[in-house]
C-alpha atoms as a PDB file:
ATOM      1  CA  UNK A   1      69.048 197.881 118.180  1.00  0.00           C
ATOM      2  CA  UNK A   2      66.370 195.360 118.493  1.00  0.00           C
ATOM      3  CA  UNK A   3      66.714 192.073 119.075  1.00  0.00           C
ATOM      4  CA  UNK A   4      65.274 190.383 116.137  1.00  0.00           C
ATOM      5  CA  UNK A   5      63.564 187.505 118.077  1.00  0.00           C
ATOM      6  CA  UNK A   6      62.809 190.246 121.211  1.00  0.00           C
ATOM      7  CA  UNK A   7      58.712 189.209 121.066  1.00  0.00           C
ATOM      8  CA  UNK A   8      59.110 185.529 120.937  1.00  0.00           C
ATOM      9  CA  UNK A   9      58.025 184.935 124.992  1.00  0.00           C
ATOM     10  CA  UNK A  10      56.672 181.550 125.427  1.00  0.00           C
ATOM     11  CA  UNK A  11      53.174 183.022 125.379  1.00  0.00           C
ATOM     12  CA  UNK A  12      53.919 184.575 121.615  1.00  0.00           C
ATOM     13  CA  UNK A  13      55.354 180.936 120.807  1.00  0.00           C
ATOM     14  CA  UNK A  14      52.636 179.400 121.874  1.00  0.00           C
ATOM     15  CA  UNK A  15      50.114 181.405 121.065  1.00  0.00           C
ATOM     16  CA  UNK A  16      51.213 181.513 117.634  1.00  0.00           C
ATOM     17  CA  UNK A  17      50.982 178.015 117.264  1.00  0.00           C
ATOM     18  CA  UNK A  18      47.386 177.928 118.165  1.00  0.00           C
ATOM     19  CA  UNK A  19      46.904 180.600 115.765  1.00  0.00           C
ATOM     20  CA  UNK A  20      47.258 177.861 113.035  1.00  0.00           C
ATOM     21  CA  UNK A  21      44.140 175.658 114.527  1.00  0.00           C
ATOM     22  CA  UNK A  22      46.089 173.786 117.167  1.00  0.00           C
ATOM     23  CA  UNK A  23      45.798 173.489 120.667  1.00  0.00           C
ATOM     24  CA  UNK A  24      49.142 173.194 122.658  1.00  0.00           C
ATOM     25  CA  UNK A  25      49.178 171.609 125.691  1.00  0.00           C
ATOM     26  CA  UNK A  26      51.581 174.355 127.797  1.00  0.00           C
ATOM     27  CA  UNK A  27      54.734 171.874 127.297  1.00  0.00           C
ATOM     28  CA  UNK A  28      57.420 174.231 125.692  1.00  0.00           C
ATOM     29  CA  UNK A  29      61.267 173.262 124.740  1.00  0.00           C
ATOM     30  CA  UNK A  30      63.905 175.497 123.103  1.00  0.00           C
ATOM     31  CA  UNK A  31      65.970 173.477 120.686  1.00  0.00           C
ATOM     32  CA  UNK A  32      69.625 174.250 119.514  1.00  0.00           C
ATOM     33  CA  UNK A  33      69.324 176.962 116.670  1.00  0.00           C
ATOM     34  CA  UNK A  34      70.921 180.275 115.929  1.00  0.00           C
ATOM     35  CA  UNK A  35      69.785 181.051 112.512  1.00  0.00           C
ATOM     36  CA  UNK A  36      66.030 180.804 113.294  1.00  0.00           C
ATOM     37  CA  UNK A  37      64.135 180.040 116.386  1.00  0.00           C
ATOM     38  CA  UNK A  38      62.994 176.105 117.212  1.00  0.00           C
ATOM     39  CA  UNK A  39      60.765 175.116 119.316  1.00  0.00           C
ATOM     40  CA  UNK A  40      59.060 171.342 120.506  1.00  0.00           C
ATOM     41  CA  UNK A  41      56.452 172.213 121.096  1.00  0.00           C
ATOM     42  CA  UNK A  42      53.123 169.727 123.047  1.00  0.00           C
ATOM     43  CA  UNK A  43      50.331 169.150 121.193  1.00  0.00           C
ATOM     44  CA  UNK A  44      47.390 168.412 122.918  1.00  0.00           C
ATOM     45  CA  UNK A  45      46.164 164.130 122.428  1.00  0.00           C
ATOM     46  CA  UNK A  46      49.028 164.383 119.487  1.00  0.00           C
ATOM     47  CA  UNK A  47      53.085 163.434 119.501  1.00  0.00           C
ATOM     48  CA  UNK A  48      54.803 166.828 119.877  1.00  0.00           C
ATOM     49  CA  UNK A  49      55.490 169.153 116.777  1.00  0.00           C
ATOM     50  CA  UNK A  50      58.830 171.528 116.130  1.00  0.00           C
ATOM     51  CA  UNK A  51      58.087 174.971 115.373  1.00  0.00           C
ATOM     52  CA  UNK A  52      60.261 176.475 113.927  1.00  0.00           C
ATOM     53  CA  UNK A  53      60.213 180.803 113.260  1.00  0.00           C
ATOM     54  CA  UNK A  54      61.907 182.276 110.519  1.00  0.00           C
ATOM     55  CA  UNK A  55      64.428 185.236 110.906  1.00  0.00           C
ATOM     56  CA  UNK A  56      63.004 187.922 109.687  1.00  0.00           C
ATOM     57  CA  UNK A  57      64.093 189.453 106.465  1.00  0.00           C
ATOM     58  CA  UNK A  58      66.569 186.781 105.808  1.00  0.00           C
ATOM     59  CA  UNK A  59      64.596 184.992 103.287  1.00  0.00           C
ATOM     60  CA  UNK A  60      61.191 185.614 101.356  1.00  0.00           C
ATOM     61  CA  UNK A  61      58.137 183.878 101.625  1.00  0.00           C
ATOM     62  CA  UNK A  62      58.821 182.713  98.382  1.00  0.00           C
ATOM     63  CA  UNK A  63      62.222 181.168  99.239  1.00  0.00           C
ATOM     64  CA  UNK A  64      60.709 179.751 101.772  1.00  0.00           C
ATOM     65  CA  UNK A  65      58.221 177.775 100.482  1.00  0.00           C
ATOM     66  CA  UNK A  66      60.693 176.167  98.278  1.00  0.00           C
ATOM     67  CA  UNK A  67      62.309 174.889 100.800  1.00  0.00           C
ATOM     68  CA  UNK A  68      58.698 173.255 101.685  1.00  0.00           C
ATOM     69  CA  UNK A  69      58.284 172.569  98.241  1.00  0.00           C
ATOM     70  CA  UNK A  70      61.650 170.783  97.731  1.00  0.00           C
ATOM     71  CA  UNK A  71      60.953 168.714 101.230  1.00  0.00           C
ATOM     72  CA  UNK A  72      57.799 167.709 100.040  1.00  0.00           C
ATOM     73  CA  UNK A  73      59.226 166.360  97.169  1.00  0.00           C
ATOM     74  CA  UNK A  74      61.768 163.935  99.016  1.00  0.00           C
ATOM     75  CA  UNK A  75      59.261 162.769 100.776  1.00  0.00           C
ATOM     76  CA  UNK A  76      56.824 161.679  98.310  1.00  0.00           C
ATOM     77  CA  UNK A  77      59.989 160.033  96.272  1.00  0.00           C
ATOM     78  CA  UNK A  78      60.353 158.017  99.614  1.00  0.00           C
ATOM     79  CA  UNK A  79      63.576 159.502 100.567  1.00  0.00           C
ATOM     80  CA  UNK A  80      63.307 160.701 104.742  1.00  0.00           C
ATOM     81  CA  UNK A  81      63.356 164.078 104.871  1.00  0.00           C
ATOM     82  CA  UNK A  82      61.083 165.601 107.351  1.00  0.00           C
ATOM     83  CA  UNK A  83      58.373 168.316 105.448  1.00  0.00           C
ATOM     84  CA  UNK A  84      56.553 171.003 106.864  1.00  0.00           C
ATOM     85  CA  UNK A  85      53.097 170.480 107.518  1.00  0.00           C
ATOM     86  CA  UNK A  86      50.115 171.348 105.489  1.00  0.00           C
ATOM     87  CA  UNK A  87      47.892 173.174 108.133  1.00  0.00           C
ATOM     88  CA  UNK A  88      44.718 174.880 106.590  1.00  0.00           C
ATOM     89  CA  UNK A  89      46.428 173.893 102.861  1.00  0.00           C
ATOM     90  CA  UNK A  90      49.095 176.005 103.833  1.00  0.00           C
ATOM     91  CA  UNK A  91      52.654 175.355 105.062  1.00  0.00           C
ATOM     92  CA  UNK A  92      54.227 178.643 105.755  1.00  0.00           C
ATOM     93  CA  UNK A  93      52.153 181.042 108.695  1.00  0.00           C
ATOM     94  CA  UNK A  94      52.318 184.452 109.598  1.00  0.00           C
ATOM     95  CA  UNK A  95      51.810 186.027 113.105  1.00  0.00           C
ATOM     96  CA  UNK A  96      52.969 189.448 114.085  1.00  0.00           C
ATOM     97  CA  UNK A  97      55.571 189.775 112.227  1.00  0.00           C
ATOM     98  CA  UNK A  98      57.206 186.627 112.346  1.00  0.00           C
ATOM     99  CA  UNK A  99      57.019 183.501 109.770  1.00  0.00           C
ATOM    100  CA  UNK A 100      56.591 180.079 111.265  1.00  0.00           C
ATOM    101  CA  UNK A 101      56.362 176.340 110.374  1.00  0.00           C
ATOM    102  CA  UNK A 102      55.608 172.797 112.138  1.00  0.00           C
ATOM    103  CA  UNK A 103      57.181 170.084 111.523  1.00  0.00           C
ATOM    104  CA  UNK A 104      56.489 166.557 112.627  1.00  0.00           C
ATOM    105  CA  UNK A 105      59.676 165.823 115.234  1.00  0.00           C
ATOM    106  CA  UNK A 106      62.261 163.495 115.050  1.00  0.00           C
ATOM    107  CA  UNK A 107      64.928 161.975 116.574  1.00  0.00           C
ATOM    108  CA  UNK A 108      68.070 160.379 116.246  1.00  0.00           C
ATOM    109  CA  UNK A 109      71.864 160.024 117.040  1.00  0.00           C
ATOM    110  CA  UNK A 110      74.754 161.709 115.405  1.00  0.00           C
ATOM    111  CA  UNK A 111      76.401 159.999 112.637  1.00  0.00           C
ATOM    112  CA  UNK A 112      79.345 157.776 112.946  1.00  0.00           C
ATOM    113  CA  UNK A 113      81.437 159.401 110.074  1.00  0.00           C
ATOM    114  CA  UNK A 114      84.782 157.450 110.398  1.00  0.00           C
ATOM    115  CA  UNK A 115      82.652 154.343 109.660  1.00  0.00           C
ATOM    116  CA  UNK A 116      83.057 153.632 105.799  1.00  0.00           C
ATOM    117  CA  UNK A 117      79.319 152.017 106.272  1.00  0.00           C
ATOM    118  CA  UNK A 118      78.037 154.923 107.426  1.00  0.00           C
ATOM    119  CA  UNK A 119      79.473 157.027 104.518  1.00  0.00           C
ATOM    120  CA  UNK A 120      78.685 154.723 102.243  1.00  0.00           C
ATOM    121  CA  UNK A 121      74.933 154.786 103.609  1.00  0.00           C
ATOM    122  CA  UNK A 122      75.365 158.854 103.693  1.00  0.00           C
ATOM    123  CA  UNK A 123      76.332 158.517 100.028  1.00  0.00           C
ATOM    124  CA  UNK A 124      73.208 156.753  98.777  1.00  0.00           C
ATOM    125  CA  UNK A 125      70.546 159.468 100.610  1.00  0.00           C
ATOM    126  CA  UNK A 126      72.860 162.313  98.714  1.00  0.00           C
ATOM    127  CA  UNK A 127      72.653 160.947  95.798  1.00  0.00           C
ATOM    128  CA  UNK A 128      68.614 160.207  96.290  1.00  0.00           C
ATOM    129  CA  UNK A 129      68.419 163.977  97.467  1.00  0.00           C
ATOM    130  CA  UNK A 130      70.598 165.026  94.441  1.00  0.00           C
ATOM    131  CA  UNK A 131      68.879 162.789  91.656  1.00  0.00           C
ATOM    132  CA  UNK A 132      65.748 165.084  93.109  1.00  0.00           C
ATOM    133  CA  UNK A 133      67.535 168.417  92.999  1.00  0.00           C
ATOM    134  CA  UNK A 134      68.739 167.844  89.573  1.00  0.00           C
ATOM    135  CA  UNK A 135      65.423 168.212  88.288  1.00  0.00           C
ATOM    136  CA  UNK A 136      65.162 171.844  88.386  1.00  0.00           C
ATOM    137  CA  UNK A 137      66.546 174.889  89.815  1.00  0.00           C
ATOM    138  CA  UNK A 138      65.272 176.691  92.872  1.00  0.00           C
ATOM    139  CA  UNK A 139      63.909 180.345  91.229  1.00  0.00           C
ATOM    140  CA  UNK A 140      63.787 181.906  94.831  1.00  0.00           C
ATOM    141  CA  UNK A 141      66.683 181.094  96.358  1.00  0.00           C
ATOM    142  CA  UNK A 142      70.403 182.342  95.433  1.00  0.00           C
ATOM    143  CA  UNK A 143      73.425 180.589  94.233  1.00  0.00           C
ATOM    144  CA  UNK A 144      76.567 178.958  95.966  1.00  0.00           C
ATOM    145  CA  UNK A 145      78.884 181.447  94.483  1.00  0.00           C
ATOM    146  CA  UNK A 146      82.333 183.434  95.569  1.00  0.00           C
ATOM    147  CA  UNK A 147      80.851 186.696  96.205  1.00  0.00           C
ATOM    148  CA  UNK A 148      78.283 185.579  98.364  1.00  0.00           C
ATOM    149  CA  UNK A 149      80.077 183.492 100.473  1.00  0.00           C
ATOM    150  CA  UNK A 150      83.984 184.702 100.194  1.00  0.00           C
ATOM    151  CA  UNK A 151      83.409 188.679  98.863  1.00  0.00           C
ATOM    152  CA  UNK A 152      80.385 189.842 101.171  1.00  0.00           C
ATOM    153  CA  UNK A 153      81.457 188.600 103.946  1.00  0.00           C
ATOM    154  CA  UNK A 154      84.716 189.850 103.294  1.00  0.00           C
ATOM    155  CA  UNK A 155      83.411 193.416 102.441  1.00  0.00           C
ATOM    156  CA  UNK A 156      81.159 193.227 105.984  1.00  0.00           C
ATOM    157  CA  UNK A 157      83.713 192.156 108.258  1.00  0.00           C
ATOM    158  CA  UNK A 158      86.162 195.305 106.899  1.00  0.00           C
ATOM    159  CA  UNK A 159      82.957 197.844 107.616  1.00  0.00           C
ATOM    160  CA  UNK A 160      82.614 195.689 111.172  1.00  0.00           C
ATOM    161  CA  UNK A 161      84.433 196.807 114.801  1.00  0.00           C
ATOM    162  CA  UNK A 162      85.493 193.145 115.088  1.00  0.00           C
ATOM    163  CA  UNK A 163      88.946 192.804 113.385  1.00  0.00           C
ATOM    164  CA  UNK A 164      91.709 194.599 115.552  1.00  0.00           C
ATOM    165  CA  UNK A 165      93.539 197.322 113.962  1.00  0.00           C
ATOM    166  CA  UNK A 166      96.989 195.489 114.472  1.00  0.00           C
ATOM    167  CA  UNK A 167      95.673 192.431 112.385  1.00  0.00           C
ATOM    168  CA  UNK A 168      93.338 194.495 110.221  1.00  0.00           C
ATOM    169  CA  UNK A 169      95.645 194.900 107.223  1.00  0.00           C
ATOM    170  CA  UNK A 170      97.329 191.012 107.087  1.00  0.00           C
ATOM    171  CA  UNK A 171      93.716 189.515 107.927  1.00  0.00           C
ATOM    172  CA  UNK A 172      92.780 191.227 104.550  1.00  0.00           C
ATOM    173  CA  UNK A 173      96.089 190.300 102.883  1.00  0.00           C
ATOM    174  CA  UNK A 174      95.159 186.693 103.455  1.00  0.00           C
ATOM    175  CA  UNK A 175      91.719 186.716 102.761  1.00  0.00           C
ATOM    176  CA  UNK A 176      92.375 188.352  99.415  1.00  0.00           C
ATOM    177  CA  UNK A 177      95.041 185.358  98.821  1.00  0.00           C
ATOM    178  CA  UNK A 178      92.946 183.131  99.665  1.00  0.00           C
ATOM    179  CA  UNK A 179      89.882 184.300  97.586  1.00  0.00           C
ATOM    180  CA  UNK A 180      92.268 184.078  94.643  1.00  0.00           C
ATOM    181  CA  UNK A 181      93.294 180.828  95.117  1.00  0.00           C
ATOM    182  CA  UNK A 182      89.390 180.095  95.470  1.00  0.00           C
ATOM    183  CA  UNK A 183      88.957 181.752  91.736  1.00  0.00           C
ATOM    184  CA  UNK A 184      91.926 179.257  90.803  1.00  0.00           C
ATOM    185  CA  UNK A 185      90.044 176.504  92.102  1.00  0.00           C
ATOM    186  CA  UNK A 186      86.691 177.013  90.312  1.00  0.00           C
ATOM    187  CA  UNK A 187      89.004 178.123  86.951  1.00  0.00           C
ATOM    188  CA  UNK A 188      90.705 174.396  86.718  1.00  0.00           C
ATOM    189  CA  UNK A 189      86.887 172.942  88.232  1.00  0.00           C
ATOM    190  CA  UNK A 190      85.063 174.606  85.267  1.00  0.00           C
ATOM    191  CA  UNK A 191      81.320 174.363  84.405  1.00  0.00           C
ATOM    192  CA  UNK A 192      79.600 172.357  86.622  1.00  0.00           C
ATOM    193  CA  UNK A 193      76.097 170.776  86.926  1.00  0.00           C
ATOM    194  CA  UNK A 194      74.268 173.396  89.320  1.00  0.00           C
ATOM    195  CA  UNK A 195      71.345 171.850  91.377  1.00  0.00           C
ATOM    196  CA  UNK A 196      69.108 172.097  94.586  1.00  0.00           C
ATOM    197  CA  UNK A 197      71.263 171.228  97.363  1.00  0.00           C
ATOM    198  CA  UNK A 198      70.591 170.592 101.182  1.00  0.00           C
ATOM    199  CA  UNK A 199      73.641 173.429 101.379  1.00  0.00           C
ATOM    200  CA  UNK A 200      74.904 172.562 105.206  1.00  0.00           C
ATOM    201  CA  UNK A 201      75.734 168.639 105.234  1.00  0.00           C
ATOM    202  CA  UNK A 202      77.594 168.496 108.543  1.00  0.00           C
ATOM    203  CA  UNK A 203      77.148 166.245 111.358  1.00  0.00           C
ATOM    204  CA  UNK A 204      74.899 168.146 113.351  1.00  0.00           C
ATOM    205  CA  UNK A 205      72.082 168.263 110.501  1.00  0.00           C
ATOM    206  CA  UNK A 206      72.173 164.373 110.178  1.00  0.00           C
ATOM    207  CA  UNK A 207      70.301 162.428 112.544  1.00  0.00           C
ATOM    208  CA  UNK A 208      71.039 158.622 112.359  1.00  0.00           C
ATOM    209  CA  UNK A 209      68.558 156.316 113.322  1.00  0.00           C
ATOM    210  CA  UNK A 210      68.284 152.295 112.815  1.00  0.00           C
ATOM    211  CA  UNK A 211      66.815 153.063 109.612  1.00  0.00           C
ATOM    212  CA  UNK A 212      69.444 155.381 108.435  1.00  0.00           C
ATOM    213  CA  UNK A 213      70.237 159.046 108.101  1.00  0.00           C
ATOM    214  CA  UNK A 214      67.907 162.140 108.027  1.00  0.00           C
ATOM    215  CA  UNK A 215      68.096 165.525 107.501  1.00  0.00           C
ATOM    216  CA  UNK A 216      66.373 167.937 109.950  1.00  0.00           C
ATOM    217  CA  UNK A 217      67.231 171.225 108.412  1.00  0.00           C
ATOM    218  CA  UNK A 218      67.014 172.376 104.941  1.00  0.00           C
ATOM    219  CA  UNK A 219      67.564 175.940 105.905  1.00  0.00           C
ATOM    220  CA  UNK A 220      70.639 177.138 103.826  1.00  0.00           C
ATOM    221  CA  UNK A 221      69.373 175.090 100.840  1.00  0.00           C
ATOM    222  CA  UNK A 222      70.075 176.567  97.619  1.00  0.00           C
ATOM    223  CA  UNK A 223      71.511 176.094  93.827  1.00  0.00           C
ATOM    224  CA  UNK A 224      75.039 174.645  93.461  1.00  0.00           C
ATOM    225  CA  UNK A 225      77.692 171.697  92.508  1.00  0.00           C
ATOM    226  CA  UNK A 226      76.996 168.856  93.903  1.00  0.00           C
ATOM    227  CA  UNK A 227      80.158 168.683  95.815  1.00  0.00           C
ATOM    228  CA  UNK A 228      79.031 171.103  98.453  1.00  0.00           C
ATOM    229  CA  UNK A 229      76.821 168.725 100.086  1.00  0.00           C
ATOM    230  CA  UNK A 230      79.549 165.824 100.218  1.00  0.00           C
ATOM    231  CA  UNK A 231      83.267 167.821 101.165  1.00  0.00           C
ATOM    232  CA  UNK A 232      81.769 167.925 104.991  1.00  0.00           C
ATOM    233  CA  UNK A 233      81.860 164.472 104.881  1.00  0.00           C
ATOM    234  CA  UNK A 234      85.480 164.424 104.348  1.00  0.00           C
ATOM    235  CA  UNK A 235      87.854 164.993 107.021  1.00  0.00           C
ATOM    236  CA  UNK A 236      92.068 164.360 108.228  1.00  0.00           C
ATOM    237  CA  UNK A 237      94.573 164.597 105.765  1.00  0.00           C
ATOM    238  CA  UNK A 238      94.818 163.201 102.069  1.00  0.00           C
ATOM    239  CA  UNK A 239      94.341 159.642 101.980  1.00  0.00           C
ATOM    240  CA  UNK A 240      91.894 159.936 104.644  1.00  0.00           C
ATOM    241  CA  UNK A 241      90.343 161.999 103.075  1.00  0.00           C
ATOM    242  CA  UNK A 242      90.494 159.374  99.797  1.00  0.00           C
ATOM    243  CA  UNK A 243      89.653 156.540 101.633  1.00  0.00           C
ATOM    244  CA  UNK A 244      86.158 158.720 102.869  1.00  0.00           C
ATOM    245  CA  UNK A 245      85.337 160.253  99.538  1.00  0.00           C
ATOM    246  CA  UNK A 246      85.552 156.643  98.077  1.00  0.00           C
ATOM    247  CA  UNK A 247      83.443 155.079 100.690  1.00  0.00           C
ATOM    248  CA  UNK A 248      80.641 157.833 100.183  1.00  0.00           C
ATOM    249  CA  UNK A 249      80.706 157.880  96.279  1.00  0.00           C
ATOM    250  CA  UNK A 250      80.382 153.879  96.522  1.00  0.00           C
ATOM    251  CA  UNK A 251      76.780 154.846  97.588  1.00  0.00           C
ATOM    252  CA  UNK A 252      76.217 158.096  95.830  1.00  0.00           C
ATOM    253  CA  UNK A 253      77.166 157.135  92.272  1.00  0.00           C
ATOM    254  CA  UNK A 254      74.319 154.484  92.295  1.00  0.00           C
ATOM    255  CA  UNK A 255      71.381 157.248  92.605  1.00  0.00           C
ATOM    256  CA  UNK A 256      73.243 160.090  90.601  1.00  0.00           C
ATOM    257  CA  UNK A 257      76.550 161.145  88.247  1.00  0.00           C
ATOM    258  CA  UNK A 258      79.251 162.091  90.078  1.00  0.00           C
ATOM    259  CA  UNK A 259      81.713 165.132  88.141  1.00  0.00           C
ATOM    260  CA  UNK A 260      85.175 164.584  89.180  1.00  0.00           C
ATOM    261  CA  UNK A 261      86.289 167.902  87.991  1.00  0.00           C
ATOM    262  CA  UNK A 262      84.092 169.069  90.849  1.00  0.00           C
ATOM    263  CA  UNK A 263      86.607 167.786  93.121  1.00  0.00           C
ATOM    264  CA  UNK A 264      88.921 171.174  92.879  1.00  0.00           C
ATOM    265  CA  UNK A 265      86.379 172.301  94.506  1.00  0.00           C
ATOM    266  CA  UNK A 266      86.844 170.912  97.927  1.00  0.00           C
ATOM    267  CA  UNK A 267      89.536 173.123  99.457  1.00  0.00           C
ATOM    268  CA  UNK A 268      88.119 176.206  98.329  1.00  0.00           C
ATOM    269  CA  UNK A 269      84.349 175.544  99.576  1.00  0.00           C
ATOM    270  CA  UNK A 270      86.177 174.589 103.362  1.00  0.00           C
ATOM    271  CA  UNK A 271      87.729 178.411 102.458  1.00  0.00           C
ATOM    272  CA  UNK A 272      84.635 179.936 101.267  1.00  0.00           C
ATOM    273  CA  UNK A 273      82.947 178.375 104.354  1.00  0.00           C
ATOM    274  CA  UNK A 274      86.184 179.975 107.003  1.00  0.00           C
ATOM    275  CA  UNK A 275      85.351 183.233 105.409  1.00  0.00           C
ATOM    276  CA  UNK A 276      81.490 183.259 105.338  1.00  0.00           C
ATOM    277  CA  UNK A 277      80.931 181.898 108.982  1.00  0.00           C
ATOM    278  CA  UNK A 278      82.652 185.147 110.054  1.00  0.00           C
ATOM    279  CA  UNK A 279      80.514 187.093 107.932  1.00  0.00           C
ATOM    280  CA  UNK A 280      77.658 185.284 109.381  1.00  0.00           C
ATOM    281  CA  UNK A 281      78.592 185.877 113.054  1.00  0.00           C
ATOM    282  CA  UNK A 282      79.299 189.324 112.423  1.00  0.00           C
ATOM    283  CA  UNK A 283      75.760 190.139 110.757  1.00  0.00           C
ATOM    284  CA  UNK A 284      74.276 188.927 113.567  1.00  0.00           C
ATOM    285  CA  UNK A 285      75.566 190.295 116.252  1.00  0.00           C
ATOM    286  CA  UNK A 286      72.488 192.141 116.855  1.00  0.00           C
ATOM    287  CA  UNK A 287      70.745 188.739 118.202  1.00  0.00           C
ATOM    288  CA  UNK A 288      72.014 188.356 121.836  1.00  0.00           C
ATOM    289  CA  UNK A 289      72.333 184.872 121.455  1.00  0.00           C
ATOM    290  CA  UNK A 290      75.181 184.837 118.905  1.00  0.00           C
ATOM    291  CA  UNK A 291      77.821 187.317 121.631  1.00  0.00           C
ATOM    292  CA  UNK A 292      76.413 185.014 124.811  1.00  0.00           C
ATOM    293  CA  UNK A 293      77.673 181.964 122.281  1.00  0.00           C
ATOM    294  CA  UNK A 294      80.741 183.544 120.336  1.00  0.00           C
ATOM    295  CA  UNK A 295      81.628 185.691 122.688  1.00  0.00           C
ATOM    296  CA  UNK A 296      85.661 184.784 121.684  1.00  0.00           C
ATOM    297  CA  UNK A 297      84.852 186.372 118.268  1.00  0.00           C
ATOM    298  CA  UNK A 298      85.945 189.613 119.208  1.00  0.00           C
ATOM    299  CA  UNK A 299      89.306 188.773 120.292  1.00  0.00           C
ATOM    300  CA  UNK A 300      92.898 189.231 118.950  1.00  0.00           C
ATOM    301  CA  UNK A 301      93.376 185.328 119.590  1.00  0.00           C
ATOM    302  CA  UNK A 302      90.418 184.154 117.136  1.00  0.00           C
ATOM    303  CA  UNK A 303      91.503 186.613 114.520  1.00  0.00           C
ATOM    304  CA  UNK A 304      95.391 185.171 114.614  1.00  0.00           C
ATOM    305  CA  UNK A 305      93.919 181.426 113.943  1.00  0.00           C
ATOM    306  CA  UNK A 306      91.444 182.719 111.588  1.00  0.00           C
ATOM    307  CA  UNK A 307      94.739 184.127 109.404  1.00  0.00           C
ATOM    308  CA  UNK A 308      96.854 181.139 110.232  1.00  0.00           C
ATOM    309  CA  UNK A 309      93.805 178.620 108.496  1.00  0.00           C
ATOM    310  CA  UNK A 310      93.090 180.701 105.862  1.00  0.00           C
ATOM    311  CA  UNK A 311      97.033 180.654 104.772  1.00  0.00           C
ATOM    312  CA  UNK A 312      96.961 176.527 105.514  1.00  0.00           C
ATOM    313  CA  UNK A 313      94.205 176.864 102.928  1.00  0.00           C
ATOM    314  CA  UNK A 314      96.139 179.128 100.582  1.00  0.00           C
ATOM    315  CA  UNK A 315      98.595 176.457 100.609  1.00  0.00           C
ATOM    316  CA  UNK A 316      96.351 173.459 100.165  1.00  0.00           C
ATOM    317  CA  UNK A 317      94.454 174.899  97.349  1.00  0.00           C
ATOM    318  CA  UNK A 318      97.648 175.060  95.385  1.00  0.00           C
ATOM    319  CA  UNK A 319      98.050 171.342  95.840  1.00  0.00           C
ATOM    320  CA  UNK A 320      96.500 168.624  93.523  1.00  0.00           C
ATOM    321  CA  UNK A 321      93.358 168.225  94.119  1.00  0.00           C
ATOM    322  CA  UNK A 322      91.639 165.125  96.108  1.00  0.00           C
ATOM    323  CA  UNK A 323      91.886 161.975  93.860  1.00  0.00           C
ATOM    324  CA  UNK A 324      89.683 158.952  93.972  1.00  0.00           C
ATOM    325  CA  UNK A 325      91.312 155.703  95.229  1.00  0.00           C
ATOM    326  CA  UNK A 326      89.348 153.314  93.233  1.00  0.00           C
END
């Protein structure tokens, strides 16, 4: 099979980015991305930009372009994420195949996430973001639901050579446990407010600078509750887990409404998430970076912790859920 990003030589990279009017000064650097290809890439008598090339046939131009669309709108409300650029009065470019977009770069640290300042600042940009996302659905792009991210994957990983035939059978008891303790979850949750998330809020798409948080990667973004984009922030047991959700809904509650029914939610999203990052690594195990970087996901080992945290999260969804402290 072909590897999806085969072509992309530092010539083709390169070259591509000219292709939109620029001139690149030869200066090249691969940055840290599975999903897509990024680049920094020199710009000649310019700062560097980050190009960044689309998998192909993941999403549509369409979808796409509301993720520029969506950027573009946090940034003219002020809020720092970082949009795509407008080369030629156009944001998204094609070149042989592949999709591709610049970005201005930035930089920054890692969050400090046990600091209740820091999730309290976290807390404020969400709720900017989501006061923004609330004002309309993304048409393009799909829905946080169960059977995208907990019955797909599912269903791929059974038609996959990855699970070993002695685990096969309780790997699939579990998961099905666990997927109806998810439906449990969203049953006692009920209808809640769906809106244009960021869709990945962990600590690796946050980059903290003096001046606060940004996001760098709007990728995954698509409709959903609210509390998908804050139960990453959360981490430890219970009241740690209290103490943190209180500390970041001190900030987000004073840009938008906060639905505490959404908080059944939490457990099953970190179980939707188990299940659909095996999915994920198992769809693309056509791309040689994903066996040179998982190459554990294939063994017996990885499949015996995968069961024993889904059935920790079997039990924990069948807990109360997370309650506020104040």
């Amino acid at each position: 099979m072909t590897a999806p990003f085969g072509p992309l030589t530092p010539d083709f990279v390169l070259s591509a980015v000219e292709a939109t009017g620029l001139f690149c000064d030869g200066r090249l650097l691969t940055l840290n991305s599975y999903e897509n290809r990024v680049y920094q890439v020199g710009i000649e008598d310019s700062a560097p930009l980050v190009a960044k090339f689309y998998r192909p046939a993941r999403w549509s131009d369409e979808a796409i372009l509301e993720e520029h669309a969506f950027l573009a709108e946090l940034a003219e409300a002020e809020i720092p994420a970082v949009p795509a650029l407008a080369i030629g009065g156009r944001t998204l470019h094609h070149t042989d195949g592949f999709r591709l977009a610049l970005f201005p770069r930035r930089g920054g640290r890692a969050p400090e996430l046990d600091d209740p300042e820091v999730l309290t600042w976290l807390g404020r940009f969400l709720g900017r973001i989501h006061a923004i996302g609330a004002r309309q659905p993304f048409a393009h792009r799909p829905t946080l639901d169960i059977r995208s991210f907990g019955e797909e994957p599912r269903d791929a990983l059974l038609a996959s050579p990855f699970l070993p035939p002695e685990l096969r059978d309780t790997w699939l008891s579990v998961v099905n446990q666990a997927l109806d303790g998810v439906r449990r979850c969203f049953d006692r949750a009920g209808e809640l407010t769906q809106i244009r998330l960021h869709g990945d809020v962990h600590s690796g798409n946050v980059l903290w600078t003096d001046d606060g948080p940004h996001f760098v990667d709007f990728d995954d973004a698509r409709n959903g509750p609210a509390i998908q984009d804050l139960w990453m922030l959360l981490s430890g047991d219970a009241p740690a887990m209290a103490r943190q959700l209180d500390a970041v809904l001190e900030g987000y509650e004073q840009f938008a409404h906060f639905e505490p029914r959404s908080l059944n939610l939490v457990e099953a999203l970190r179980t939707l998430r188990l299940i659909h990052y095996a999915g994920w690594i198992a769809r693309r195990w056509d791309d040689p970076a994903f066996p040179a970087a998982f190459s554990w996901f294939d063994t017996p080992r990885y499949w015996q912790d995968q069961i024993l945290a889904l059935r920790e999260q079997v039990a924990l969804m069948d807990e109360s859920p997370l309650v506020r402290q104040f």
